[in-house]
N, C-alpha and C. Protein backbone atom coordinates (compact mmCIF):
# COMPACT_ATOMS: atom_id res chain seq x y z
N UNK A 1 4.57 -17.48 9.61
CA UNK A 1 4.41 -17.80 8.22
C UNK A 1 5.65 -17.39 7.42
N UNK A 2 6.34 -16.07 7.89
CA UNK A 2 7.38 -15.74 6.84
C UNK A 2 7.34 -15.03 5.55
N UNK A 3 8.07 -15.19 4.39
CA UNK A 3 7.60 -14.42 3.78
C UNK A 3 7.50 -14.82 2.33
N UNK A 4 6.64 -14.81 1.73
CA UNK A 4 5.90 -15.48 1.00
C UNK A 4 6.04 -14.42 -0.45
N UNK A 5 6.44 -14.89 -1.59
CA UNK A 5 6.39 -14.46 -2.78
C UNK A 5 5.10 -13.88 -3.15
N UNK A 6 5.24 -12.54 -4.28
CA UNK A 6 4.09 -11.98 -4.58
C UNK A 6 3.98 -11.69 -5.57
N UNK A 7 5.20 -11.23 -6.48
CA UNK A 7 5.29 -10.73 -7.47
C UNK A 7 6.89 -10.82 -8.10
N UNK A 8 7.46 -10.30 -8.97
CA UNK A 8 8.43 -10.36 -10.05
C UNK A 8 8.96 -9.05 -9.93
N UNK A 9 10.18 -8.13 -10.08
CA UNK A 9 10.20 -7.33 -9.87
C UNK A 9 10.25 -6.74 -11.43
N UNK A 10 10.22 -7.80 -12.73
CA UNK A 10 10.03 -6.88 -13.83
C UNK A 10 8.47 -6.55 -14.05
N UNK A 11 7.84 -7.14 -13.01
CA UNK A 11 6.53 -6.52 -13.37
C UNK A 11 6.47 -4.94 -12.74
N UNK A 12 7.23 -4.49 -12.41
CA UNK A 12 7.13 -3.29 -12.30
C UNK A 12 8.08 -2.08 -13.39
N UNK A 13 8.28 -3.24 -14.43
CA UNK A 13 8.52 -2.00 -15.57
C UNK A 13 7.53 -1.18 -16.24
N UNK A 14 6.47 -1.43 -15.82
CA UNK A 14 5.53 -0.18 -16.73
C UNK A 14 4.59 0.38 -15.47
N UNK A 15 4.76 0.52 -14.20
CA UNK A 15 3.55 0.31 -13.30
C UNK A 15 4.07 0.39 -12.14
N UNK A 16 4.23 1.41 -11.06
CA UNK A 16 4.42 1.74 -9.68
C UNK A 16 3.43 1.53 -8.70
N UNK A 17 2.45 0.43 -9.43
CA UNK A 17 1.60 0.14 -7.76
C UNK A 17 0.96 -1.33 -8.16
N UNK A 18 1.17 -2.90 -7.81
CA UNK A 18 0.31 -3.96 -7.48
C UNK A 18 -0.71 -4.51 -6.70
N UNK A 19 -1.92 -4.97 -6.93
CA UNK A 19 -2.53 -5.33 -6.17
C UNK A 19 -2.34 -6.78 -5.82
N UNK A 20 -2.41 -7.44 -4.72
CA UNK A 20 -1.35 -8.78 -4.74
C UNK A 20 -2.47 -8.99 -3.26
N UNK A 21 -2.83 -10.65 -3.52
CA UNK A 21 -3.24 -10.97 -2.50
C UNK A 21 -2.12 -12.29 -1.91
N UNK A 22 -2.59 -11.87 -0.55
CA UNK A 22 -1.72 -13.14 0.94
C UNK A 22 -2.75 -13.54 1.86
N UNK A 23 -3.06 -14.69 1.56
CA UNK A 23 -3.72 -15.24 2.85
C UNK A 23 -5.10 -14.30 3.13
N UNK A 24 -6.08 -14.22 1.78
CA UNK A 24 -6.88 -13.72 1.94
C UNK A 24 -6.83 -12.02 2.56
N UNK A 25 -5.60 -11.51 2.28
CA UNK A 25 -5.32 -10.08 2.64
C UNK A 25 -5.14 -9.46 1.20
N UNK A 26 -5.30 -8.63 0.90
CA UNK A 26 -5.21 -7.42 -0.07
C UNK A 26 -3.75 -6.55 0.59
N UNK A 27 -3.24 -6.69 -0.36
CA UNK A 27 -1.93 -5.93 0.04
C UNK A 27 -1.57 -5.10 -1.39
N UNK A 28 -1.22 -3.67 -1.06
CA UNK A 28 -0.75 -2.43 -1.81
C UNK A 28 0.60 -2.67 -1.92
N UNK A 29 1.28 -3.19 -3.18
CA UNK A 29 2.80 -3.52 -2.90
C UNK A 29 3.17 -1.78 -4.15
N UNK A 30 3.74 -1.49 -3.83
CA UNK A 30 4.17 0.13 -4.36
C UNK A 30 5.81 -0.08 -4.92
N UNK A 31 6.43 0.39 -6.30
CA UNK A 31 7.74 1.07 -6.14
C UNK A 31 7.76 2.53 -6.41
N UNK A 32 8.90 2.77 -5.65
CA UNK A 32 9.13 4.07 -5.10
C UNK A 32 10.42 4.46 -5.02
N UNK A 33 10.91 5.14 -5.92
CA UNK A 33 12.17 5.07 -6.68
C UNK A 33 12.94 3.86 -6.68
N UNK A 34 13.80 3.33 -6.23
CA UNK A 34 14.45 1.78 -6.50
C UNK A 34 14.07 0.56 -5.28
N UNK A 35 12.94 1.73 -4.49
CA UNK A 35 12.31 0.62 -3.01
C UNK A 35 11.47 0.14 -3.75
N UNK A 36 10.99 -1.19 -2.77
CA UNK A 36 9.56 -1.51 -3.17
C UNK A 36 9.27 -2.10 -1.30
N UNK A 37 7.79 -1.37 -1.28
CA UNK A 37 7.05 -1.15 -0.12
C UNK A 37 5.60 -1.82 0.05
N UNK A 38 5.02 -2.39 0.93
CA UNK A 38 3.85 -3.19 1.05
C UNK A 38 2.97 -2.38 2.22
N UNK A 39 1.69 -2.18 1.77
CA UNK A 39 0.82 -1.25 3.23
C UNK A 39 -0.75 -2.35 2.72
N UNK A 40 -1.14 -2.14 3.60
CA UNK A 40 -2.96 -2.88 3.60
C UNK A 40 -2.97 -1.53 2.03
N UNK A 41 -4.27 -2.67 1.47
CA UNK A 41 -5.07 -1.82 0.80
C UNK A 41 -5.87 -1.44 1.21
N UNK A 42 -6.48 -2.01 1.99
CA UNK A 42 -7.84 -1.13 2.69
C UNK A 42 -7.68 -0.40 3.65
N UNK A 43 -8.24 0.99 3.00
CA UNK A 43 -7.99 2.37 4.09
C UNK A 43 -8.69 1.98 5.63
N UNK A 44 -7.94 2.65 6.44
CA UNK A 44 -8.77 2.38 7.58
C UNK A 44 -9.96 3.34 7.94
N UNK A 45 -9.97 4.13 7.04
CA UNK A 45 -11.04 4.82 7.25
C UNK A 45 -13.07 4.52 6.73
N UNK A 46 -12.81 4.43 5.58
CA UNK A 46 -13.77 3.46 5.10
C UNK A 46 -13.85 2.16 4.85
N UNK A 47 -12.52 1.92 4.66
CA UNK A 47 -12.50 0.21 3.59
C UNK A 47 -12.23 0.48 2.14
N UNK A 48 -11.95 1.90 1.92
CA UNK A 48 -11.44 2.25 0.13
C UNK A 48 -10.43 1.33 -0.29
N UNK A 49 -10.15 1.11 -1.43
CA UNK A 49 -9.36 0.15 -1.66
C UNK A 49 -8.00 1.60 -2.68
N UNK A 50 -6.81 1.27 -1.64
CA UNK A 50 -5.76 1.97 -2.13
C UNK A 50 -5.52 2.35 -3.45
N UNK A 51 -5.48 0.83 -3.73
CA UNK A 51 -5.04 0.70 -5.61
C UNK A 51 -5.65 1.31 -6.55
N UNK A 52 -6.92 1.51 -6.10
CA UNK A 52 -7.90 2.52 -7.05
C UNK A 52 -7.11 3.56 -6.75
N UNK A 53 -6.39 4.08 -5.88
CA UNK A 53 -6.60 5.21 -5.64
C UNK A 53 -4.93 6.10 -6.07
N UNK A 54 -4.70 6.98 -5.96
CA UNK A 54 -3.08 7.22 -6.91
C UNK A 54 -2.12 7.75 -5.69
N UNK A 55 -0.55 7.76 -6.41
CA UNK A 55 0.58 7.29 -5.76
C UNK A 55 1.31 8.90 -6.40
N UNK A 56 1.31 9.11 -5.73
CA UNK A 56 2.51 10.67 -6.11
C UNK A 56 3.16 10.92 -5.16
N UNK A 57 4.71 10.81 -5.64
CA UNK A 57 5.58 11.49 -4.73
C UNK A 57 5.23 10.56 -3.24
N UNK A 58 5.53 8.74 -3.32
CA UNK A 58 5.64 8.07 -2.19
C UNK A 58 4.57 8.21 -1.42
N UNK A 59 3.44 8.98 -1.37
CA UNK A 59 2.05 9.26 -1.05
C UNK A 59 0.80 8.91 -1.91
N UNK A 60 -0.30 7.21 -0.81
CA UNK A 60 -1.00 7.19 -2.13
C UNK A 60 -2.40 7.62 -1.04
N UNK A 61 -3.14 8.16 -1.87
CA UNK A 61 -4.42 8.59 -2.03
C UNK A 61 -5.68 7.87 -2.21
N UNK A 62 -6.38 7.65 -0.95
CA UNK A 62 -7.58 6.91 -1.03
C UNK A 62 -9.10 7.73 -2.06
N UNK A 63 -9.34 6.89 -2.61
CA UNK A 63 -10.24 7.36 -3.68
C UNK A 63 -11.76 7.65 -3.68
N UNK A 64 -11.82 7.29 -2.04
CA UNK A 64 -13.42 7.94 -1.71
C UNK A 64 -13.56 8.88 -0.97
N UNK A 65 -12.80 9.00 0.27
CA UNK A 65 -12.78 10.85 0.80
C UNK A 65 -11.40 11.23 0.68
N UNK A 66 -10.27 11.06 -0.01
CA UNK A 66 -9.02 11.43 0.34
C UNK A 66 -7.79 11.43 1.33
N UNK A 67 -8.26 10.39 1.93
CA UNK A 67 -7.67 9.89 3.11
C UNK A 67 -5.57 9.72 2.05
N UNK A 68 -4.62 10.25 3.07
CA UNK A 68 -3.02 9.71 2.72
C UNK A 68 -2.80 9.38 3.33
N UNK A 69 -1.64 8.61 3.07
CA UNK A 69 -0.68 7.19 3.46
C UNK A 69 0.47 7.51 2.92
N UNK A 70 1.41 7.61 3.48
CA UNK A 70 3.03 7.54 3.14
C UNK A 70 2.87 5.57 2.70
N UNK A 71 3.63 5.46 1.64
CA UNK A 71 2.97 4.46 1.05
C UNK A 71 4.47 3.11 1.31
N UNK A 72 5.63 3.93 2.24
CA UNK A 72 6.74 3.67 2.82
C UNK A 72 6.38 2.80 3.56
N UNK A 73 5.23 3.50 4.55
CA UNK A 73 5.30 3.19 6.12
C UNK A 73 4.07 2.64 6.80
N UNK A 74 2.62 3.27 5.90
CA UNK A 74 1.63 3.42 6.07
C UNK A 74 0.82 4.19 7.01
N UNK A 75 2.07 5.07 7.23
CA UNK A 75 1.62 6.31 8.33
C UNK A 75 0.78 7.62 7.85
N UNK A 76 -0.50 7.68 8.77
CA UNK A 76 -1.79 8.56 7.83
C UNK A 76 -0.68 10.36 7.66
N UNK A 77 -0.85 10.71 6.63
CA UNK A 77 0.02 11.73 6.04
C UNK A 77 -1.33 13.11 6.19
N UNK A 78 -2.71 12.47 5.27
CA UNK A 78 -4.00 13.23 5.33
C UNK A 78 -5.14 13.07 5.84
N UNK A 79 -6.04 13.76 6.29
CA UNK A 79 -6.76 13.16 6.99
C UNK A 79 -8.42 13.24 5.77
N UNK A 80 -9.25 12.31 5.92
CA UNK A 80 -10.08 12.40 4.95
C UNK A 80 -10.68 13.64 5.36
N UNK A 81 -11.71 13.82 4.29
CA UNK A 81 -12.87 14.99 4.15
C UNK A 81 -13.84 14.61 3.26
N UNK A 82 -15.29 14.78 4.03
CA UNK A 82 -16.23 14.47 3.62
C UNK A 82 -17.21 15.77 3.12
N UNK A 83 -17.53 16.90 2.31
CA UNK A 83 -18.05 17.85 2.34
C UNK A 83 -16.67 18.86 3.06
N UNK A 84 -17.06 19.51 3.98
CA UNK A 84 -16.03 20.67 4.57
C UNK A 84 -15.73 19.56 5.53
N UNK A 85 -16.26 18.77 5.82
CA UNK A 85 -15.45 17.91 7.30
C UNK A 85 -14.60 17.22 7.18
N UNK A 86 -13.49 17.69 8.23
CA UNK A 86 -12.29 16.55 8.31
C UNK A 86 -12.48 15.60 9.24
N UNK A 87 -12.08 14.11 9.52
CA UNK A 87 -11.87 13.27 9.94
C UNK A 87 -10.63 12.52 10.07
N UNK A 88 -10.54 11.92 11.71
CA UNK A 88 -9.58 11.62 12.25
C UNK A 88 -9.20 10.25 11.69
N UNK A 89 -7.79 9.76 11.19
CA UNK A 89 -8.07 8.67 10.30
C UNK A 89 -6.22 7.54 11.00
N UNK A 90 -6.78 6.60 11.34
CA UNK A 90 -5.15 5.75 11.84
C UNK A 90 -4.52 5.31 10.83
N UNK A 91 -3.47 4.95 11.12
CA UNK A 91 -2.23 4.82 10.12
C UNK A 91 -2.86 3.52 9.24
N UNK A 92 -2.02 2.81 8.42
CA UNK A 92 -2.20 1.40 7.68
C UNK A 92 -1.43 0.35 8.12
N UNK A 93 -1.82 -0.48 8.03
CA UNK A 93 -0.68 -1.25 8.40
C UNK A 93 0.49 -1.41 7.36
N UNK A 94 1.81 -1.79 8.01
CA UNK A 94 2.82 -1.59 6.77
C UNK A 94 3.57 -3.36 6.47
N UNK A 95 3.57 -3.85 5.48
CA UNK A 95 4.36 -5.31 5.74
C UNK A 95 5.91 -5.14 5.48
N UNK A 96 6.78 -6.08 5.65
CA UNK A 96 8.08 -6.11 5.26
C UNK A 96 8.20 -7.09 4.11
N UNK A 97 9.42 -5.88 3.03
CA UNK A 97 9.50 -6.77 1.94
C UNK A 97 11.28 -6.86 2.13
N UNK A 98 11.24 -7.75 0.93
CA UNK A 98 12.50 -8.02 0.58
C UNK A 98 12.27 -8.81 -0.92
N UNK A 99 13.74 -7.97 -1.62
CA UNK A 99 14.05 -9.14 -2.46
C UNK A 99 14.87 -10.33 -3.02
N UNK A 100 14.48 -11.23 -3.50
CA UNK A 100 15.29 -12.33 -3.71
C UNK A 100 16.02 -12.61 -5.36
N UNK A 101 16.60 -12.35 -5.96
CA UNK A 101 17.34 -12.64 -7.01
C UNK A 101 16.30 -11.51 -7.97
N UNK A 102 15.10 -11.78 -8.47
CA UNK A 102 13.98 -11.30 -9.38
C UNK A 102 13.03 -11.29 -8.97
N UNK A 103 12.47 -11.72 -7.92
CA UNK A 103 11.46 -11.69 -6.64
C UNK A 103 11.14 -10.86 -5.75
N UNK A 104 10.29 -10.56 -5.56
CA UNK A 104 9.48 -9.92 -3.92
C UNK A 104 8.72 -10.84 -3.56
N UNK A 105 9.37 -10.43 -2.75
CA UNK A 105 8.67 -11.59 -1.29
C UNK A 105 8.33 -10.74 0.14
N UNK A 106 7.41 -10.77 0.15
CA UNK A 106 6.30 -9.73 1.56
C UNK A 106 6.12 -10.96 3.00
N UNK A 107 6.25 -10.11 4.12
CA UNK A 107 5.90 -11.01 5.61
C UNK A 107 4.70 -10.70 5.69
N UNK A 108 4.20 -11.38 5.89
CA UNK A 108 2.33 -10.84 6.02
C UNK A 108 2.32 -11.55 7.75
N UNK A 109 3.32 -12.01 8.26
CA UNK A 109 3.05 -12.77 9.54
C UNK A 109 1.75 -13.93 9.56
N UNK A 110 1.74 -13.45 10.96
CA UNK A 110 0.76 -15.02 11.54
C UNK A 110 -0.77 -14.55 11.55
């Protein structure tokens, strides 16, 4: 498929995190100091949806047990907790961006 437009990059003058759909996928498109980075929104742990959830310091935070994501890479950083229990939680998937003149444009593949 390639890589397919998502967004504008002045839409990220007031706002360090988009929710942007591809092909029926939910994708977390993030900037992060002058990057801009794409991971699933949906945690793999429950199905939380990222975007609810907050972005500090390149790390975003799932908003129903606390599950992290390096929001770079989509590599699990925290592991959730439910009550005192921790749980074992896999990475996110991460897409490749790039930009084009005023554009982002994300590979979401095949």
């Amino acid at each position: 498929m390639g890589y397919k437009k998502v967004a504008e990059i002045q839409e990220f003058d007031k706002t360090d995190k988009k929710l942007v759909v591809v092909n029926e996928q939910e994708i977390l498109l993030t900037k992060i100091e002058n990057g801009f980075y794409a991971i699933s929104n949906k945690c793999p742990h429950m199905g939380g949806s990222l975007f609810k959830g907050t972005l500090e310091a390149g790390v975003v935070t799932c908003p129903r047990h606390g599950s992290k994501f390096d929001a770079k890479t989509g590599k699990a950083v925290g592991k959730p907790k439910i009550l005192f229990l921790k749980f074992d939680v896999d990475d996110d998937r991460s897409y490749s961006v790039k930009l084009e003149d005023k554009d982002i444009l994300i590979d979401v593949g095949e």
